[in-house]
C-alpha atoms as a PDB file:
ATOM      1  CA  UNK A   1       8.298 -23.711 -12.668  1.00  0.00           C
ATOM      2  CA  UNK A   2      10.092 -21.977 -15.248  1.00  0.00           C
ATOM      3  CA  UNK A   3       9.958 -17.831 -15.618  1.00  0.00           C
ATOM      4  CA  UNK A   4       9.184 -16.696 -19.072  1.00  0.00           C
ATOM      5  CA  UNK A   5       7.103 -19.716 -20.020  1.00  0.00           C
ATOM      6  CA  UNK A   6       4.384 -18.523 -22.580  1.00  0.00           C
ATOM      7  CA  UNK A   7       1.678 -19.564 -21.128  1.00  0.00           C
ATOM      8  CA  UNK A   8       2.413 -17.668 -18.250  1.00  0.00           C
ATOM      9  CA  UNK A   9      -0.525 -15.582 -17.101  1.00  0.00           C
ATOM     10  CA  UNK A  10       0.025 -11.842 -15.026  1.00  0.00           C
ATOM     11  CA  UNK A  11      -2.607 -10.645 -13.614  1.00  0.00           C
ATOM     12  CA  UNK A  12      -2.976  -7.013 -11.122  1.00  0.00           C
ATOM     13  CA  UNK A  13      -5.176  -7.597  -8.216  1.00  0.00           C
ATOM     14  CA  UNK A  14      -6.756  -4.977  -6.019  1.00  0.00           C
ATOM     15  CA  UNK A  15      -7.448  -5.852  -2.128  1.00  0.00           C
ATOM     16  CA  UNK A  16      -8.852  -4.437   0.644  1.00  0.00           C
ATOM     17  CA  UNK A  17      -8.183  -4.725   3.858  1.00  0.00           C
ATOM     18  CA  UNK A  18     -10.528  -3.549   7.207  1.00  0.00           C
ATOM     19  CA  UNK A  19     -10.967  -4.705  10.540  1.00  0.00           C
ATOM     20  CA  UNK A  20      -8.459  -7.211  12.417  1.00  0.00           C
ATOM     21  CA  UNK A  21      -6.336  -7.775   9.585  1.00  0.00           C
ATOM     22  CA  UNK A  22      -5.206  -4.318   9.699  1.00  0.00           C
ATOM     23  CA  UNK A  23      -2.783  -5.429  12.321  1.00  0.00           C
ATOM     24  CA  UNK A  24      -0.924  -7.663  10.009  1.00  0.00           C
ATOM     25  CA  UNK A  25       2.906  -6.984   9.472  1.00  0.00           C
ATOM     26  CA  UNK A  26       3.525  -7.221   5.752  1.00  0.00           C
ATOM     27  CA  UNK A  27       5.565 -10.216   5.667  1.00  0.00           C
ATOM     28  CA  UNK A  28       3.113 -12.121   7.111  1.00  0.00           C
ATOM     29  CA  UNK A  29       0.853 -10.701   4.920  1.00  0.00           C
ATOM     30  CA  UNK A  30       2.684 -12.237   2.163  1.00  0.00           C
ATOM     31  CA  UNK A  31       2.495 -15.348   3.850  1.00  0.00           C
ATOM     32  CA  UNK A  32      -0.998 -15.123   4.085  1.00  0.00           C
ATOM     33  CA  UNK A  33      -1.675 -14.480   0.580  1.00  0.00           C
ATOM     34  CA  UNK A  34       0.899 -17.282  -0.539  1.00  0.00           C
ATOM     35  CA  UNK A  35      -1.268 -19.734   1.534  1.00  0.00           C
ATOM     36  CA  UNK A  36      -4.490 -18.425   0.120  1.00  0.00           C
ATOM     37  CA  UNK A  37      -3.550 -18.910  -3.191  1.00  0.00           C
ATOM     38  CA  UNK A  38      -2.044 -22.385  -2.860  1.00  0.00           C
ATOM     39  CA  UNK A  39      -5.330 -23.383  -1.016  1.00  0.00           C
ATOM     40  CA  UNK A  40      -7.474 -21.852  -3.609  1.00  0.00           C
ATOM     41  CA  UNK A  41      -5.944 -23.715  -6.237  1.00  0.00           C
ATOM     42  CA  UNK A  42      -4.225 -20.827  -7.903  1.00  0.00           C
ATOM     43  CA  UNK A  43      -1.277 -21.988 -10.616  1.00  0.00           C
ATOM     44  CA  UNK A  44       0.925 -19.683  -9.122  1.00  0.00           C
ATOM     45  CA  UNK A  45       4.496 -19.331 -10.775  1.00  0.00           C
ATOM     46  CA  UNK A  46       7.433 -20.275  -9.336  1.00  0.00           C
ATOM     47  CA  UNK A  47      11.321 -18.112  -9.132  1.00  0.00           C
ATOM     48  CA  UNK A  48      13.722 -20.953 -10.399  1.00  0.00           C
ATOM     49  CA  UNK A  49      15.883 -20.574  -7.398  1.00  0.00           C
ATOM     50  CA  UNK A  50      17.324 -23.846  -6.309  1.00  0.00           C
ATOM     51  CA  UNK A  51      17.681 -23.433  -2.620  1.00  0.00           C
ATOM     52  CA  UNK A  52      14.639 -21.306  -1.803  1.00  0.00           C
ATOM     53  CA  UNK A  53      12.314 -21.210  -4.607  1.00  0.00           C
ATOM     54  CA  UNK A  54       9.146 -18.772  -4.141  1.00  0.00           C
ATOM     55  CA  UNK A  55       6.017 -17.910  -5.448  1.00  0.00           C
ATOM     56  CA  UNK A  56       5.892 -14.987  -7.587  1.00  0.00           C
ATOM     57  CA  UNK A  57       3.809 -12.627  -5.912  1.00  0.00           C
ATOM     58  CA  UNK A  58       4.783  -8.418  -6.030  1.00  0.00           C
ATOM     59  CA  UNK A  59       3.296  -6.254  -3.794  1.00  0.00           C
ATOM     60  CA  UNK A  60       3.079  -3.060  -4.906  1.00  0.00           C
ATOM     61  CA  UNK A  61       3.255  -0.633  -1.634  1.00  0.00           C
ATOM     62  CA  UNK A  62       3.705  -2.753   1.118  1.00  0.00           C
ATOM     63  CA  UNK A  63       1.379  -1.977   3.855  1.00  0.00           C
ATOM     64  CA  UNK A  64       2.322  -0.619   7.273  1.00  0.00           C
ATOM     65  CA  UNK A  65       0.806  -2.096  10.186  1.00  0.00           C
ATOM     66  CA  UNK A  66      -2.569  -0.621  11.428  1.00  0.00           C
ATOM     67  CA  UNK A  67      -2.899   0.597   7.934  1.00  0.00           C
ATOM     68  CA  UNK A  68      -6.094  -0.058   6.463  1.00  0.00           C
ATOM     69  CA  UNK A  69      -6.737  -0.287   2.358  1.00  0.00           C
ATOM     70  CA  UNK A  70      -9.284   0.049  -0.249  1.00  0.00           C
ATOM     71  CA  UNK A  71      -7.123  -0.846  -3.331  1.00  0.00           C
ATOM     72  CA  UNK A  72      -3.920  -1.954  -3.380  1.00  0.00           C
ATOM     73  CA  UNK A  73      -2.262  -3.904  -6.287  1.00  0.00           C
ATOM     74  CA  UNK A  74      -0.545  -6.967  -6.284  1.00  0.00           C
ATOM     75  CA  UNK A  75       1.292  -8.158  -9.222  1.00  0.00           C
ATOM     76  CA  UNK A  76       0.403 -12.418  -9.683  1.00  0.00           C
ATOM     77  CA  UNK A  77       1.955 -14.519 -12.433  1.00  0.00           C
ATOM     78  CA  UNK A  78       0.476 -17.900 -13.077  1.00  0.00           C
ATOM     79  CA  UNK A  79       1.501 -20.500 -15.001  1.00  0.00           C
ATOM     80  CA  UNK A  80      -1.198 -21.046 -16.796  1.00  0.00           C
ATOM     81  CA  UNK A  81      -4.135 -19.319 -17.995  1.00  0.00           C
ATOM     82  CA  UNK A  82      -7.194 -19.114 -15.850  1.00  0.00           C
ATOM     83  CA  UNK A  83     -10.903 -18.524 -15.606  1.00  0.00           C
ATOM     84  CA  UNK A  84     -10.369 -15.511 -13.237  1.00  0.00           C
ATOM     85  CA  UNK A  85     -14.132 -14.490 -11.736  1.00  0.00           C
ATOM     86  CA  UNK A  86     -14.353 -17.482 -10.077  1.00  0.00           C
ATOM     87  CA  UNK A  87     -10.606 -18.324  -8.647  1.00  0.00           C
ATOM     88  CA  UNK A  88     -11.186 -14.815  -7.278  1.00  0.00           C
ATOM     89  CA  UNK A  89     -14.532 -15.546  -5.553  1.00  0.00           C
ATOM     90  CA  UNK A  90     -12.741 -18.690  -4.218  1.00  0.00           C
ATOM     91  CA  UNK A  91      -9.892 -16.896  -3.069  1.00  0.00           C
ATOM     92  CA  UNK A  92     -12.084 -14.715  -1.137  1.00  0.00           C
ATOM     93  CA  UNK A  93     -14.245 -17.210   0.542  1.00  0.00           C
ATOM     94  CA  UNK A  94     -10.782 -18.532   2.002  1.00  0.00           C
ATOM     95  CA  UNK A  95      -9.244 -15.088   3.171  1.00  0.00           C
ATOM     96  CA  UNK A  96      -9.381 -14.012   6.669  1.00  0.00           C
ATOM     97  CA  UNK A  97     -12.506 -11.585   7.400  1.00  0.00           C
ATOM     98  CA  UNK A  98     -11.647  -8.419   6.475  1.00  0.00           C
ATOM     99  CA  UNK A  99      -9.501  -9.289   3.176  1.00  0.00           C
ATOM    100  CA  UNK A 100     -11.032  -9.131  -0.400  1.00  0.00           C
ATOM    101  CA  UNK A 101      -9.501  -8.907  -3.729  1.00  0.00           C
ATOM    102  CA  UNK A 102     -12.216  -5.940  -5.080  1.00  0.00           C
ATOM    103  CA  UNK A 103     -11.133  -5.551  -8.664  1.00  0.00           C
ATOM    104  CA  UNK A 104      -8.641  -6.830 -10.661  1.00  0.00           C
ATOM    105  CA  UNK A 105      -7.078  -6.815 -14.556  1.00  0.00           C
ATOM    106  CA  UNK A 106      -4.327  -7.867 -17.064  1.00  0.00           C
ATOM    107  CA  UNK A 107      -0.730  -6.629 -15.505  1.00  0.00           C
ATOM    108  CA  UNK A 108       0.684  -4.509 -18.340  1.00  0.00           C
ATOM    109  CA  UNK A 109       2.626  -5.439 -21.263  1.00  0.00           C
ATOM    110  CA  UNK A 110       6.192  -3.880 -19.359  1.00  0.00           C
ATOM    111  CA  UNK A 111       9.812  -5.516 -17.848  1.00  0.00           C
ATOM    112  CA  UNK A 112       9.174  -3.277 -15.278  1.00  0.00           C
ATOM    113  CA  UNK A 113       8.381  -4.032 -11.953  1.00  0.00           C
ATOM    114  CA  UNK A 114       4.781  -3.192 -10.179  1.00  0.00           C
ATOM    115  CA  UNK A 115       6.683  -1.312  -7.322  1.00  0.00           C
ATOM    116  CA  UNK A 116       8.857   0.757  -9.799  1.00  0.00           C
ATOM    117  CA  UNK A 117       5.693   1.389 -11.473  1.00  0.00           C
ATOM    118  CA  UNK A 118       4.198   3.018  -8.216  1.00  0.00           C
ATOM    119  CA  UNK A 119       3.939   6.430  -8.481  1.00  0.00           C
ATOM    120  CA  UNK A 120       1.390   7.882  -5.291  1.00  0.00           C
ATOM    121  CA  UNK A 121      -1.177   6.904  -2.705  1.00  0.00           C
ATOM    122  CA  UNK A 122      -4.652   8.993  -1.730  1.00  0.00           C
ATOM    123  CA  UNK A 123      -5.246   8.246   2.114  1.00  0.00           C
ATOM    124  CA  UNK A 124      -7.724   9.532   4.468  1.00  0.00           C
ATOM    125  CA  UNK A 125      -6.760   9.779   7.842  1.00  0.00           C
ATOM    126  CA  UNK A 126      -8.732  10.210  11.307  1.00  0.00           C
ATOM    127  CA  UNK A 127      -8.634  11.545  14.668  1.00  0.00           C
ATOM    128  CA  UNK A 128     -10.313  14.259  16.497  1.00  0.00           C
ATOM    129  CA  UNK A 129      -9.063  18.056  15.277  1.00  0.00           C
ATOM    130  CA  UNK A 130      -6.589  16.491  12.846  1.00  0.00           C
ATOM    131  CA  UNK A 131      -7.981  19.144  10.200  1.00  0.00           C
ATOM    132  CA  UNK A 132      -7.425  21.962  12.184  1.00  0.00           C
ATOM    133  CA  UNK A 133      -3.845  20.366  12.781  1.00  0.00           C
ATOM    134  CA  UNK A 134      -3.457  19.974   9.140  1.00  0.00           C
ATOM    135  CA  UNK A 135      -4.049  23.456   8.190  1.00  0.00           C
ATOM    136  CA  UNK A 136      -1.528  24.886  10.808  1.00  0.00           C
ATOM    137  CA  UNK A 137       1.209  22.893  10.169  1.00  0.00           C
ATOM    138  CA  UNK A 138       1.070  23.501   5.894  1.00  0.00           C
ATOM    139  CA  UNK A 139      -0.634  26.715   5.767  1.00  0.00           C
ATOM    140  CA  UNK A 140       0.735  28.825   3.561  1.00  0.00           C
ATOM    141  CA  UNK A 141       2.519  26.421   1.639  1.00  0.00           C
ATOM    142  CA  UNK A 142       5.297  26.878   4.496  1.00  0.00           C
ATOM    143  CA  UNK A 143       8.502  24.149   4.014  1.00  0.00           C
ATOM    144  CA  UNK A 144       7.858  21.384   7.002  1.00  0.00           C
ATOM    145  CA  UNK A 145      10.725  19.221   7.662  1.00  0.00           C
ATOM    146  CA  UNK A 146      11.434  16.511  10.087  1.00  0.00           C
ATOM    147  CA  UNK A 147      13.717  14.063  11.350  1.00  0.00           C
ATOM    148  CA  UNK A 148      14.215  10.548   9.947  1.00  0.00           C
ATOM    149  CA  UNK A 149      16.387   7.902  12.200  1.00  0.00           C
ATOM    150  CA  UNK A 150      17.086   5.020  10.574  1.00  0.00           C
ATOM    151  CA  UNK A 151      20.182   2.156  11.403  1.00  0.00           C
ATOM    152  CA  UNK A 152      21.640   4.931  13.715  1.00  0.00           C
ATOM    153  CA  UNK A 153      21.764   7.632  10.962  1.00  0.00           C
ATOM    154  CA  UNK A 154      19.472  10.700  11.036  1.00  0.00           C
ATOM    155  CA  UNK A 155      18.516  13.029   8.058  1.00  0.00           C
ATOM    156  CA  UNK A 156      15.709  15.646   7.402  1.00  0.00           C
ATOM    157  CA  UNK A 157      12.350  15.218   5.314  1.00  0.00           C
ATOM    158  CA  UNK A 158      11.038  17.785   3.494  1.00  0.00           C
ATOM    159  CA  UNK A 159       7.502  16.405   4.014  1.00  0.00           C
ATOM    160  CA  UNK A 160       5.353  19.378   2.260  1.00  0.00           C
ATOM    161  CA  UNK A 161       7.126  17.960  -1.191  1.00  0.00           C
ATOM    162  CA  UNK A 162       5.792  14.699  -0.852  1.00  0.00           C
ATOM    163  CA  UNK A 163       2.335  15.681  -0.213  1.00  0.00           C
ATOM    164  CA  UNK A 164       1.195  16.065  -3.911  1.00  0.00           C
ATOM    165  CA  UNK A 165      -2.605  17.383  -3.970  1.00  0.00           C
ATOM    166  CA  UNK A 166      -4.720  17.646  -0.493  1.00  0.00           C
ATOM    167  CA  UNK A 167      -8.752  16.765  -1.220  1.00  0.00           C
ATOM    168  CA  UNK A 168     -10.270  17.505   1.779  1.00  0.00           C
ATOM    169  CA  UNK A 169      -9.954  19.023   5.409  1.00  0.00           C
ATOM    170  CA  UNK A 170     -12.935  18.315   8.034  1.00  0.00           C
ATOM    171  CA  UNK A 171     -12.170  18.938  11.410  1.00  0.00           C
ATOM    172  CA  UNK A 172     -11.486  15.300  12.373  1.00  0.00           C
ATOM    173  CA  UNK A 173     -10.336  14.040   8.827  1.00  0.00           C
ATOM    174  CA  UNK A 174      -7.975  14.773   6.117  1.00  0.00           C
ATOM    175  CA  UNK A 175      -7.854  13.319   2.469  1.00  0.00           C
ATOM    176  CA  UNK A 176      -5.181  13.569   0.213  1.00  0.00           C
ATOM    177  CA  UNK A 177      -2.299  12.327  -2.490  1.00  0.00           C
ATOM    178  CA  UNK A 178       0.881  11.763  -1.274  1.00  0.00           C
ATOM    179  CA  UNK A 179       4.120   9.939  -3.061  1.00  0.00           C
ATOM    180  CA  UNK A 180       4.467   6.483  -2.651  1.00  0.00           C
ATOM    181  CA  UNK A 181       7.365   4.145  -4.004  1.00  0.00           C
ATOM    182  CA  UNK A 182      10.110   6.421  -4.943  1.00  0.00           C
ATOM    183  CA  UNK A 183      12.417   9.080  -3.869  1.00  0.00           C
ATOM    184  CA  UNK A 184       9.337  11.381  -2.380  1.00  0.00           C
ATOM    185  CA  UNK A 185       7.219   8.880  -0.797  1.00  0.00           C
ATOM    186  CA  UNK A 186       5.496   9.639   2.159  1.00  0.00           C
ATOM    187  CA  UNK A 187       5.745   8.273   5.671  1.00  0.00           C
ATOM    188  CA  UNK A 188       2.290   9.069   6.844  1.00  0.00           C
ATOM    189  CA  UNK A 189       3.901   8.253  10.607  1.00  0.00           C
ATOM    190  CA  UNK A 190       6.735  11.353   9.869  1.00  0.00           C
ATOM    191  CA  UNK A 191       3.489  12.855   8.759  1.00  0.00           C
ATOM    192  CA  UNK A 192       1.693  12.888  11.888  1.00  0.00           C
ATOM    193  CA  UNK A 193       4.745  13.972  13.966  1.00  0.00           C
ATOM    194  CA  UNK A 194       4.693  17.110  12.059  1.00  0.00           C
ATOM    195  CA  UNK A 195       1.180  17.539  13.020  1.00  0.00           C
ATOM    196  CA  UNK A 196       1.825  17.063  16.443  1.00  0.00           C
ATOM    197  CA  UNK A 197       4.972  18.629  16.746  1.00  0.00           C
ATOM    198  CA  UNK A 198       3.598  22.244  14.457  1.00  0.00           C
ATOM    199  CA  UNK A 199       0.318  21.707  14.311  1.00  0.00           C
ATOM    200  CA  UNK A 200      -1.134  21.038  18.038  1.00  0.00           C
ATOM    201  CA  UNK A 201      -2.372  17.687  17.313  1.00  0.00           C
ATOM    202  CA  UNK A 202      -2.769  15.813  20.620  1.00  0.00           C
ATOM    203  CA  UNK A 203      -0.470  12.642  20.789  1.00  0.00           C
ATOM    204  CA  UNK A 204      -2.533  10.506  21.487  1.00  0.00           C
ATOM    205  CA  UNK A 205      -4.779  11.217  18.885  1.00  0.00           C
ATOM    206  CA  UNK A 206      -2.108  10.723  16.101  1.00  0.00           C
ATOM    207  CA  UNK A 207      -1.195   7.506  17.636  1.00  0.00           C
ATOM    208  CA  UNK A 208      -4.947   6.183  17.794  1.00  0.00           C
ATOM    209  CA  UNK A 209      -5.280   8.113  13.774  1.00  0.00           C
ATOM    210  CA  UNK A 210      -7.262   5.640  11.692  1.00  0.00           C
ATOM    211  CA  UNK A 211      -5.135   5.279   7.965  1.00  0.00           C
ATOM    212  CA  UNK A 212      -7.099   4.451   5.265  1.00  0.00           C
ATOM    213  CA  UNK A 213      -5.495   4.223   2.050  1.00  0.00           C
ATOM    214  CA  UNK A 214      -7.440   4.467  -0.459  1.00  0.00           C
ATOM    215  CA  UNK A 215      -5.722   3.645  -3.847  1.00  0.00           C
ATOM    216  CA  UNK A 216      -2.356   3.179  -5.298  1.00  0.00           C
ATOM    217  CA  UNK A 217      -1.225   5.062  -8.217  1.00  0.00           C
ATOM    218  CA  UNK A 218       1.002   3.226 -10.916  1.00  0.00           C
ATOM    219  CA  UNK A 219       2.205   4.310 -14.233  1.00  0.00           C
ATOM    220  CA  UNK A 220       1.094   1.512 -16.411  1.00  0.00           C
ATOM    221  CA  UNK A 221       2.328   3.164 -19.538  1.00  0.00           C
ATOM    222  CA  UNK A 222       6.002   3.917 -18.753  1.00  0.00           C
END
């Protein structure tokens, strides 16, 4: 199918994801939408590659692996118009347990990609004393780096920058806003080293954490 076409419809859905499916690597994930649509009867638009057409699906943030979510965005253009409530309570009923598109709405009137439009991510993570492990390593505003390795090449992160506004600290939780999708986006795994390596957190605990995030933040109007 043709890109540009003007009955093309974009639409911005919002999914959640609990349970089993956490567990998902995010190109299967893709997969697993791509199948879910097709089965639901979505029009889904087309690239007009020759050799290896696909279906135009943009994930916003993709989604680590054990990482659960309340609202992500994906970015869906359809060839033609649709009656969306009930496509998306189809889609749903055909979805693995634990996946559900929760809200969605027109994508913006913008060239712009969804994942240059991504901006930050809240996230509430688990695990026993993580608060207390919180507050010691950032107290005081204090500069926290660590390392990064990454195709043989290490470099420093300057992870106190990329934690934009913290919401809560309980003794085993923490909620706040980090950067997502762009030069300060957070790792929440280089996250949790710091905790363990300056802030006492058991190691264990940070690798049983449960990661909830729980929204995306996009700039719709740039």
């Amino acid at each position: 199918m043709m890109i540009g076409n003007s009955e093309e419809h974009r639409l911005i859905l919002y999914f959640a994801r609990r349970g089993a499916t956490v567990w998902i690597a995010h190109l299967d994930n893709m997969r697993l939408f791509e199948r879910a649509f097709n089965r639901a009867g979505w029009p889904i638009a087309w690239t007009e590659d020759a050799f290896n057409p696909r279906p135009i699906l943009v994930f916003g943030l993709p989604v680590g692996v054990g990482i659960e979510t309340r609202r992500d965005p994906v970015e869906v253009t359809l060839a033609n118009r649709i009656d969306v409530e009930p496509m998306i309570l189809r889609l749903n009923r055909l979805f693995p347990q634990g996946i559900e598109i929760v809200h969605w709405e027109e994508a913006p009137n913008t060239k712009k990609s969804l994942m240059s439009l991504v901006q930050a991510a809240d996230y509430r993570i688990e695990a026993p004393m993580i608060g207390q492990a919180y507050s010691l390593t950032f107290g005081g505003g204090r500069r926290v780096v660590v390392p990064w390795t990454r195709k043989g090449r290490t470099r420093e992160i300057n992870i106190t920058s990329r934690i934009f506004e913290t919401y809560n600290i309980c003794n085993d939780s923490i909620e706040f806003m980090g950067g997502a999708g762009s030069d300060l986006h957070l790792r929440i795994d280089l996250l949790l080293d710091a905790l363990v390596r300056d802030g006492k957190l058991a190691r264990e605990d940070a690798l049983g954490a449960r990661i909830i995030r729980k929204r995306v933040h996009c700039d719709f109007l740039s």
